[in-house]
Protein backbone atom coordinates (compact mmCIF):
# COMPACT_ATOMS: atom_id res chain seq x y z
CA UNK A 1 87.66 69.85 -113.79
CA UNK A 2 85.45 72.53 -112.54
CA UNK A 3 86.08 75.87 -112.31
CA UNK A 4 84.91 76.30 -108.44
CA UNK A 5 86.71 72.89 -107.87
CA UNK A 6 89.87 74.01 -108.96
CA UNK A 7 89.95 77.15 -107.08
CA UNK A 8 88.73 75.26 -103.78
CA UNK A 9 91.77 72.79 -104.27
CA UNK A 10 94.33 75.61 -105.02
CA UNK A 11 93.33 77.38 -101.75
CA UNK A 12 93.85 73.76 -99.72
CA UNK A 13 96.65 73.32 -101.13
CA UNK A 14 97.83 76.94 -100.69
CA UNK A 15 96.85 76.65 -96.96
CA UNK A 16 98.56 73.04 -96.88
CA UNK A 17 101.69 74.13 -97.90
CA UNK A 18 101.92 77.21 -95.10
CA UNK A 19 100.83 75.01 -92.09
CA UNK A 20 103.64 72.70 -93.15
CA UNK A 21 106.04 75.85 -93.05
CA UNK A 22 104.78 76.92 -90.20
CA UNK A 23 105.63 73.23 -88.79
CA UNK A 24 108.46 73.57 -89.76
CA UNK A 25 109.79 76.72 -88.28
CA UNK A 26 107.99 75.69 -84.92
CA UNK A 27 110.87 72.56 -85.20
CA UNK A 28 113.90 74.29 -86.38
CA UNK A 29 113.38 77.78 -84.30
CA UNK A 30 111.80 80.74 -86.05
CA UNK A 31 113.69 83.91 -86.58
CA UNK A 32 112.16 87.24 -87.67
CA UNK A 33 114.72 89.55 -89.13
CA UNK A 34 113.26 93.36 -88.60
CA UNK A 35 113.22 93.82 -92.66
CA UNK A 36 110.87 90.93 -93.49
CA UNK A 37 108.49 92.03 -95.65
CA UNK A 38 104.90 93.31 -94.84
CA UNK A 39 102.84 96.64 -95.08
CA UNK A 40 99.46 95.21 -92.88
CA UNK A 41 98.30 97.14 -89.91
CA UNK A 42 98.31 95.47 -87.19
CA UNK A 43 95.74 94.43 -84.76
CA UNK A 44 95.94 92.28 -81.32
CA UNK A 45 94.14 89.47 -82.98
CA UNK A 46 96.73 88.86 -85.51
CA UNK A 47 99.85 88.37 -82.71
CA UNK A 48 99.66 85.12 -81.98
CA UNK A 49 99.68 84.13 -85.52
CA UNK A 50 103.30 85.13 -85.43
CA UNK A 51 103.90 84.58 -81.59
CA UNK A 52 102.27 81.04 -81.07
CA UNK A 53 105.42 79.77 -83.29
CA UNK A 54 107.47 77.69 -80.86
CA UNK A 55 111.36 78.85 -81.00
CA UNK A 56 110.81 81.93 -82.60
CA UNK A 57 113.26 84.25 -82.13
CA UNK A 58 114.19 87.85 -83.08
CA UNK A 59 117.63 89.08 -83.97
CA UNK A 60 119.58 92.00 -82.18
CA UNK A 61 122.35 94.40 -83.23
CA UNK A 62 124.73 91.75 -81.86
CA UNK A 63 123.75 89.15 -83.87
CA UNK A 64 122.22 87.31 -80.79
CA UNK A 65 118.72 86.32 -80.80
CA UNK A 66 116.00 87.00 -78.08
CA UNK A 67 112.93 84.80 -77.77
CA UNK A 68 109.78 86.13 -78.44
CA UNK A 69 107.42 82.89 -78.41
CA UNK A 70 104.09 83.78 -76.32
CA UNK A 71 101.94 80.65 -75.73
CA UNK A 72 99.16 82.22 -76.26
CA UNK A 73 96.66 79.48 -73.73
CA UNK A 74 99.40 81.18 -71.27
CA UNK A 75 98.25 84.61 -72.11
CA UNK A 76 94.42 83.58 -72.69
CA UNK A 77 94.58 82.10 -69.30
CA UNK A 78 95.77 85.06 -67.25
CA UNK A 79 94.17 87.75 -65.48
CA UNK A 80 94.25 89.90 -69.00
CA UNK A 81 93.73 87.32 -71.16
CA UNK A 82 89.96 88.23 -72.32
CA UNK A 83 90.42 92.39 -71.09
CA UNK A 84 93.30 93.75 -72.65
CA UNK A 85 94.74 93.46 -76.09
CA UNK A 86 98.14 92.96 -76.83
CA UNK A 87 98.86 96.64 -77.88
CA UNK A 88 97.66 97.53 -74.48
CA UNK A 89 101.26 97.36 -73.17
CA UNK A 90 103.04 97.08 -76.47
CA UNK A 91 101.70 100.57 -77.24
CA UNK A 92 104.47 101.15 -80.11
CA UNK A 93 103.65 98.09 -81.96
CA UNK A 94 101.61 99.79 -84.69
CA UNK A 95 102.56 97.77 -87.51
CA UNK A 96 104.78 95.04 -89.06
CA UNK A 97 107.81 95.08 -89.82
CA UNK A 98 108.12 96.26 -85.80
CA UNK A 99 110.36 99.10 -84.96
CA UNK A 100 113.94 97.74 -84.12
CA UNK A 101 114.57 97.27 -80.60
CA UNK A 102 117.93 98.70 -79.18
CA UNK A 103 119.15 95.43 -76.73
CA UNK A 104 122.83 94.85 -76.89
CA UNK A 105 122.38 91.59 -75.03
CA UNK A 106 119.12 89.16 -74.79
CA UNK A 107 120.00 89.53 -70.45
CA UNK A 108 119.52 93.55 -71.27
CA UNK A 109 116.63 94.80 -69.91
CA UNK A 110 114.14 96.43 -72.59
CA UNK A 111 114.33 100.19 -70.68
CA UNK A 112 112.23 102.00 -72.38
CA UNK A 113 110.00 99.42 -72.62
CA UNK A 114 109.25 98.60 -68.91
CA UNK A 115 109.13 102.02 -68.55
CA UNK A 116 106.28 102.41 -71.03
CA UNK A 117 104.91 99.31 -69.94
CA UNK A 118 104.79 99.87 -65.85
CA UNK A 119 103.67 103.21 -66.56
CA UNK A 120 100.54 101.71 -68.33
CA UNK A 121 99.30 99.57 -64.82
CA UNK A 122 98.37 103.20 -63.93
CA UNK A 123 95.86 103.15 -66.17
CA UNK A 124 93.39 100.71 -64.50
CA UNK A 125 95.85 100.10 -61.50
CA UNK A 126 96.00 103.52 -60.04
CA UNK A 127 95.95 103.09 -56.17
CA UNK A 128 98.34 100.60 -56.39
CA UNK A 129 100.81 102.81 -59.30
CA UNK A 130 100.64 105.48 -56.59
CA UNK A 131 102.51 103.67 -54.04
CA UNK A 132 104.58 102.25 -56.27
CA UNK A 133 105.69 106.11 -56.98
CA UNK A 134 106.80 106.47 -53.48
CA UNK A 135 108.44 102.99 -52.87
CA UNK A 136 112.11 102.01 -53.13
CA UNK A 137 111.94 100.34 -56.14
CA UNK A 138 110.32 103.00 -58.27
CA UNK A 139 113.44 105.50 -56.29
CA UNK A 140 115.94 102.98 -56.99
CA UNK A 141 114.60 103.37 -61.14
CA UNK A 142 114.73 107.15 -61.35
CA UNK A 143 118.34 107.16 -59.64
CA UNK A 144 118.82 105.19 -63.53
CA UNK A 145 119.25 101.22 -62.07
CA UNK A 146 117.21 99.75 -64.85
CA UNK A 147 117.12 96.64 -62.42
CA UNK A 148 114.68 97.68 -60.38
CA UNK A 149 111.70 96.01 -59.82
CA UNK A 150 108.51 96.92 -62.02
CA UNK A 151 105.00 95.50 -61.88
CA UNK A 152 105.82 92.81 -64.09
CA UNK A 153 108.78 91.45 -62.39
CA UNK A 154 106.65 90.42 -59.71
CA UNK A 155 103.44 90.00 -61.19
CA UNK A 156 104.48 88.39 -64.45
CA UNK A 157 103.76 89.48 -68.04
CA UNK A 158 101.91 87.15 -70.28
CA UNK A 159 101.42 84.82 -67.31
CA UNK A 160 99.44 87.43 -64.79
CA UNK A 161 97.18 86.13 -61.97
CA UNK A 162 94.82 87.75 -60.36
CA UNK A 163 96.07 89.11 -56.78
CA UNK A 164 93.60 87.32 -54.32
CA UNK A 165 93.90 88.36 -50.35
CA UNK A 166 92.27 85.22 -49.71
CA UNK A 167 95.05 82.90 -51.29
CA UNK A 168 97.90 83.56 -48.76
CA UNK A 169 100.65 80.96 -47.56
CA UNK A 170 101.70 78.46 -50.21
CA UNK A 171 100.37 81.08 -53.27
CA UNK A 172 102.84 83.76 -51.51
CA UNK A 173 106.29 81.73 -52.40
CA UNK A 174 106.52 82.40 -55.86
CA UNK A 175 106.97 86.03 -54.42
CA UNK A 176 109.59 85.02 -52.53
CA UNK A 177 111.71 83.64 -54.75
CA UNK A 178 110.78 86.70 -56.99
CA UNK A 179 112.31 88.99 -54.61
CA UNK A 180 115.27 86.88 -54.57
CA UNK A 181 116.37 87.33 -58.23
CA UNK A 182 117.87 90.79 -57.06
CA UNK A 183 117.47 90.21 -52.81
CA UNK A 184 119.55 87.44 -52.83
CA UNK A 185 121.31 87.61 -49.43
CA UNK A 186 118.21 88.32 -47.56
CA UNK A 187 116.50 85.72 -49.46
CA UNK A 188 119.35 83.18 -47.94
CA UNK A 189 118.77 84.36 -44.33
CA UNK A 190 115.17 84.24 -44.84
CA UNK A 191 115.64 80.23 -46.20
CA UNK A 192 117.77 79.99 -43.42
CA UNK A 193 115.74 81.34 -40.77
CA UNK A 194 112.37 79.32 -38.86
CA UNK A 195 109.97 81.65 -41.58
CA UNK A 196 111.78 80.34 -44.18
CA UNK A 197 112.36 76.79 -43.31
CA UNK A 198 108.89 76.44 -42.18
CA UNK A 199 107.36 77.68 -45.60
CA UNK A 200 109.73 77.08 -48.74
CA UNK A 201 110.73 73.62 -46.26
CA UNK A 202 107.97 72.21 -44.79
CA UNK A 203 105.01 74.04 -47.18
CA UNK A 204 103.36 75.60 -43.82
CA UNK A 205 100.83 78.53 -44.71
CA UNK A 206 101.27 80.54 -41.83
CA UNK A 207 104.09 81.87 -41.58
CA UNK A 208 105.00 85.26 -42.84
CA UNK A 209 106.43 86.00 -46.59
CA UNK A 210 108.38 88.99 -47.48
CA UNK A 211 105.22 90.95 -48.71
CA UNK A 212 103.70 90.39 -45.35
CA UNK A 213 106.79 92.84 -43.85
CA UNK A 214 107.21 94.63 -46.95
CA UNK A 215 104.45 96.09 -48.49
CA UNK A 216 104.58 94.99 -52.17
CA UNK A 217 103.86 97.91 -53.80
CA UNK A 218 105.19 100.93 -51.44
CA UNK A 219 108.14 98.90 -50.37
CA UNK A 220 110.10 101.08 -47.50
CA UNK A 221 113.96 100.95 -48.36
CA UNK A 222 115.57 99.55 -45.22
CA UNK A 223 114.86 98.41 -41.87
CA UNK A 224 116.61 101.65 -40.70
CA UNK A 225 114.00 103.78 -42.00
CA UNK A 226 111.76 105.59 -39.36
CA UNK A 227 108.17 104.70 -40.83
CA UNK A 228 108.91 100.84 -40.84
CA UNK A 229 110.54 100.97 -37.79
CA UNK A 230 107.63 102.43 -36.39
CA UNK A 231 105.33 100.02 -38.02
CA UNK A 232 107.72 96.67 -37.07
CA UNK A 233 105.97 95.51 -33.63
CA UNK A 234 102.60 95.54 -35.57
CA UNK A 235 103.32 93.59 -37.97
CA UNK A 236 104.82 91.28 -35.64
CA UNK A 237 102.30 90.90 -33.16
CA UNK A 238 99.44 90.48 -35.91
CA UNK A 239 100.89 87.02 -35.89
CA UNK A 240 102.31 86.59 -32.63
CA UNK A 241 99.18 88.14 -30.63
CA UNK A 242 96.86 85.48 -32.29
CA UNK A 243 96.37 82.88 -29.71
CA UNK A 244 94.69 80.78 -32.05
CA UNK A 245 97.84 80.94 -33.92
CA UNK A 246 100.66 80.87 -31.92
CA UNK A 247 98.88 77.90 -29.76
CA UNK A 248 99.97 75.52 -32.78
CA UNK A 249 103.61 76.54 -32.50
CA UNK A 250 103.58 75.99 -29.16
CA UNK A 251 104.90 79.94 -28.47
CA UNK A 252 103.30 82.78 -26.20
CA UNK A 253 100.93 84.75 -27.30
CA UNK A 254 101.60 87.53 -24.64
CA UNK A 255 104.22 89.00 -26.70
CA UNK A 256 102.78 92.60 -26.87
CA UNK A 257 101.81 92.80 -23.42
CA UNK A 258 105.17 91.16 -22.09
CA UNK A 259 107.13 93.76 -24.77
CA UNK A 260 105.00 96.86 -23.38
CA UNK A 261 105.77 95.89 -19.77
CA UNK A 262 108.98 96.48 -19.36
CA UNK A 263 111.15 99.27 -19.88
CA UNK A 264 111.69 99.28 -23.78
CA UNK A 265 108.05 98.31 -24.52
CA UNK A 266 106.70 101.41 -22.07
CA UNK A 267 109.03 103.96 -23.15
CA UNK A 268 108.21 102.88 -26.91
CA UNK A 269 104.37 103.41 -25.86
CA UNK A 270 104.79 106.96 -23.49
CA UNK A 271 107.32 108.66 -25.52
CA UNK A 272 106.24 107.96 -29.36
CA UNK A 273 109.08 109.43 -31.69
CA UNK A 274 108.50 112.23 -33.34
CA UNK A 275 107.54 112.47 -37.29
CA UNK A 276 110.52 111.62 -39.12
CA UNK A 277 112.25 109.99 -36.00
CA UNK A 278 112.77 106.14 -35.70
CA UNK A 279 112.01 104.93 -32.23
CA UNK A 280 115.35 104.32 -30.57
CA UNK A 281 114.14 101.82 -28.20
CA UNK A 282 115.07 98.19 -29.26
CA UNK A 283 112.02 96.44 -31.43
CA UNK A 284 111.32 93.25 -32.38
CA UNK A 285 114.06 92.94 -34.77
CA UNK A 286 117.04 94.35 -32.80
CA UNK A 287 117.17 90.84 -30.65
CA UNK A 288 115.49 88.44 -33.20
CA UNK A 289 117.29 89.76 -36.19
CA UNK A 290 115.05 90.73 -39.52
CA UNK A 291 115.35 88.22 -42.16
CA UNK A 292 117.25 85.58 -40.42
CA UNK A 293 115.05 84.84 -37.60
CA UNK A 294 116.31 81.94 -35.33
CA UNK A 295 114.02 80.04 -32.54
CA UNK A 296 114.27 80.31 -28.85
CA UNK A 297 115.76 76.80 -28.84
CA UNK A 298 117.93 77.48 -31.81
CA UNK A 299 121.15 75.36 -30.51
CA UNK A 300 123.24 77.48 -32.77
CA UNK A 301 123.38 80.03 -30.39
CA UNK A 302 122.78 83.09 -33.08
CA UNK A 303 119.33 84.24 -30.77
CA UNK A 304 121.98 84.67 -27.98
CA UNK A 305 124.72 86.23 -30.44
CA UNK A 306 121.84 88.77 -31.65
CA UNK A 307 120.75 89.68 -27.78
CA UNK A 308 124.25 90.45 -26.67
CA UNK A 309 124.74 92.82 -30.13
CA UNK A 310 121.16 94.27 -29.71
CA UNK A 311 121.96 95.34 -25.80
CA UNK A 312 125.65 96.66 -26.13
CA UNK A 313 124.40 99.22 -28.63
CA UNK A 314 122.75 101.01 -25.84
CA UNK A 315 124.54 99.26 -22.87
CA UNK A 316 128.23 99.27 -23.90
CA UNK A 317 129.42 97.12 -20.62
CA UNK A 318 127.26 94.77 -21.19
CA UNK A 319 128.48 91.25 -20.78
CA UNK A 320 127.36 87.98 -22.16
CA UNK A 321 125.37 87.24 -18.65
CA UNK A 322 123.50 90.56 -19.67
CA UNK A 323 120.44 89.40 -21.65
CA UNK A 324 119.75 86.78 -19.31
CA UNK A 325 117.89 89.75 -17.25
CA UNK A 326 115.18 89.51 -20.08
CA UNK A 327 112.97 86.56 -19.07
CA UNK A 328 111.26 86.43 -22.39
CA UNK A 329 107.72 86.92 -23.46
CA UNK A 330 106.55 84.59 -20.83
CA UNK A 331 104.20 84.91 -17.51
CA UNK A 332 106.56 83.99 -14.53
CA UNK A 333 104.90 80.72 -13.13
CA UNK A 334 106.17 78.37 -10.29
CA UNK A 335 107.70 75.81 -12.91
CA UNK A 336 109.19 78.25 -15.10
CA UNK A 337 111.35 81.38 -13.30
CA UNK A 338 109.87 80.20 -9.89
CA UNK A 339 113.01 82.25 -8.31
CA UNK A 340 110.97 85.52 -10.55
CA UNK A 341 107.62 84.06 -9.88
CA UNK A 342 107.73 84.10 -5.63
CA UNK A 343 109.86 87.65 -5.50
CA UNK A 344 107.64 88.98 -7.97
CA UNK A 345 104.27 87.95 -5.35
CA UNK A 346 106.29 88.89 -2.26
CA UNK A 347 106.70 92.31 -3.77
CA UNK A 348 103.24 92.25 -4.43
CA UNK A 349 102.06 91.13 -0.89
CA UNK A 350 104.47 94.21 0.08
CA UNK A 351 103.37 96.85 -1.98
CA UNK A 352 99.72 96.17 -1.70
CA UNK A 353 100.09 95.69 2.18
CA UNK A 354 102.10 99.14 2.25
CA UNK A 355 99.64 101.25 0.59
CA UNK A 356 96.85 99.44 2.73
CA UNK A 357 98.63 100.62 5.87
CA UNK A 358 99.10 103.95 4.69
CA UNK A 359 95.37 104.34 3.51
CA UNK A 360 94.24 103.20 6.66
CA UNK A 361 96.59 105.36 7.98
CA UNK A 362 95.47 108.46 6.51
CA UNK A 363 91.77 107.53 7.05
CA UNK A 364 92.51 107.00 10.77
CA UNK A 365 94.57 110.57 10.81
CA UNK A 366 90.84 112.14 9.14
CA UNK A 367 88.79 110.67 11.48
CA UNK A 368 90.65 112.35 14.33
CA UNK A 369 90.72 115.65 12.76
CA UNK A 370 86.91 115.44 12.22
CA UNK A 371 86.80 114.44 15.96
CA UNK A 372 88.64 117.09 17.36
CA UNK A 373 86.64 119.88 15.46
CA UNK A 374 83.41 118.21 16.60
CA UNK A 375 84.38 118.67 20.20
CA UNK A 376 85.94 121.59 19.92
CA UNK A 377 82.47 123.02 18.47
CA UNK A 378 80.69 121.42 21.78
CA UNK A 379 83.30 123.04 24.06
CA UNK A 380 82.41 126.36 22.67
CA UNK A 381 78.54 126.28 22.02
CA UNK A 382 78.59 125.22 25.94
């Protein structure tokens, strides 16, 4: 046999043997002990020759094992598939055998990890890493609560997409249920509420996620805090104002200028609070509740329940009659309040016919002054 023929066949047979081990691991679950044998530099290319292995799995301390199987069409496909390398993120990853991770527990979050990790989204991220700095989450992770949310938790690792304005609706519930792995009480009164219902139930694209109130990546704490508070009846009329819109659901789109007609809505306007100060007139969310928003209609009776609570924190007396004063964000009209509609003209009949009468009467009172001093100017020249 030849020389060159025998070496080709040993290296098929070589190469035979370790795609049928590899097959075999892939079948029976991988595991990668953190004293296997190597002394290679490592470079991003090589990773998935390790990490494509289905099942593979990396011991802890405990004696547990963590998954560490990346597919890598998953990773290929994503936003930083054909941009970044894998040592992008995993900066400390210099080598093989890897340095020895220090998880108790597989559910353990990797700390100093995601720290390194969120820390590198700066890098071509920076806007966005900024107001990150300055949200909740990022406050909640220096006070040490390793839960909080990072860019990945919300963006995903291996499986980023690219953030498109454009795709909003149906692409925004993945978020949602994102921000329920740690919000998980205001993700039930969201489900619960006609937001919810209408987009996790029904699949309707127009109706507001929590990103849309929250800003994703400078996330305000509470609803209590001043700047948000501030902010609420924007956000809520940049759905509610849009006649276009709100014609489909059948609702008013005079919300804004029904809200800054009356007392709350013109004091809110005339007397903005100061820097620092939330507005202590009642907003959007004092009488239709935040995350568990109900319908006019509901039949439940919450809407009501909400009203009464909203007024009697400023009007202690009041009774449950009380918020029936409030005719809504609707025009008075002959078929609906026609008791509101006809006082409401007669008023105006009275008050414009008043200050008619008193014009006229002043203009009358003028005309005799200028009278008098004309004559009494003839009088004297003759």
């Amino acid at each position: 046999m030849p020389t060159l023929f025998r070496v080709r066949y040993r290296t098929v047979f070589v190469l035979a043997v370790l795609i049928l081990a590899a097959g075999w691991l892939g079948a029976n679950g991988a595991i990668v002990r953190a004293d296997a044998p190597s002394g290679e530099a490592l470079d991003s290319y090589m990773c998935p020759v390790c990490h494509a292995t289905p099942n593979l799995k990396m011991q802890l301390a405990s004696g547990e094992f963590l998954s560490v199987t990346v597919e890598p069409q998953t990773y290929k496909q994503s936003v930083h598939g054909n941009v970044l390398q894998c040592t992008a993120c995993h900066a400390e990853i210099t080598g093989y055998p890897h340095p020895a991770r220090a998880l108790a527990r597989p559910s353990v979050r990797d700390v100093p990890f995601l720290m390194r990790a969120y820390t590198a989204c700066g890098t071509c991220h920076r806007p966005e890493y900024d107001q990150y700095l300055g949200s909740a989450h990022a406050q909640a992770l220096g006070a040490g609560k390793p839960d909080a949310a990072i860019c990945s938790d919300c963006h995903g690792a291996h499986d980023m997409t690219q953030a498109n304005p454009a795709q909003v609706g149906l692409a925004l519930v993945p978020a949602v249920y994102s921000c329920a792995k740690c919000h998980q009480q205001e993700f039930e009164d969201y489900r619960a509420s006609v937001h919810g219902k209408d987009l996790l139930g029904k699949g309707d694209p127009n109706v507001p996620a929590c990103v849309d109130c929250h800003n994703p990546h400078s996330m305000t704490q509470a609803k209590n805090n001043p700047d948000f508070r501030r902010q609420s009846l924007a956000i809520c009329v940049s759905c509610h104002a849009d006649a276009q819109l709100m014609t489909k659901y059948g609702l008013s789109t005079r919300i804004l200028s029904t809200y800054v007609a009356d007392f709350h809505g013109a004091t809110a306007q005339l007397y903005p609070s100061r820097l620092g100060q939330a507005p202590e007139q009642a907003m959007c969310y004092d009488c239709h509740s935040n995350h568990n928003i109900k319908s006019t209609v509901s039949a439940d009776g919450l809407l009501q329940a909400n009203l009464l609570a909203a007024c009697q924190k400023c009007h202690a007396d009041a009774s449950v009659n009380f918020p029936a004063a409030w005719v809504g964000h609707h025009d008075p009209t002959p078929d609906n309040l026609p008791l509101v509609f006809w006082i409401r003209g007669i008023y105006n009949v009275l008050i414009t016919g008043t200050i008619l009468v008193l014009v006229g009467h002043i203009a009358l009172d003028i005309r005799r002054v200028f009278l008098n001093t004309l004559r009494g100017g003839n009088q004297a020249h003759d």
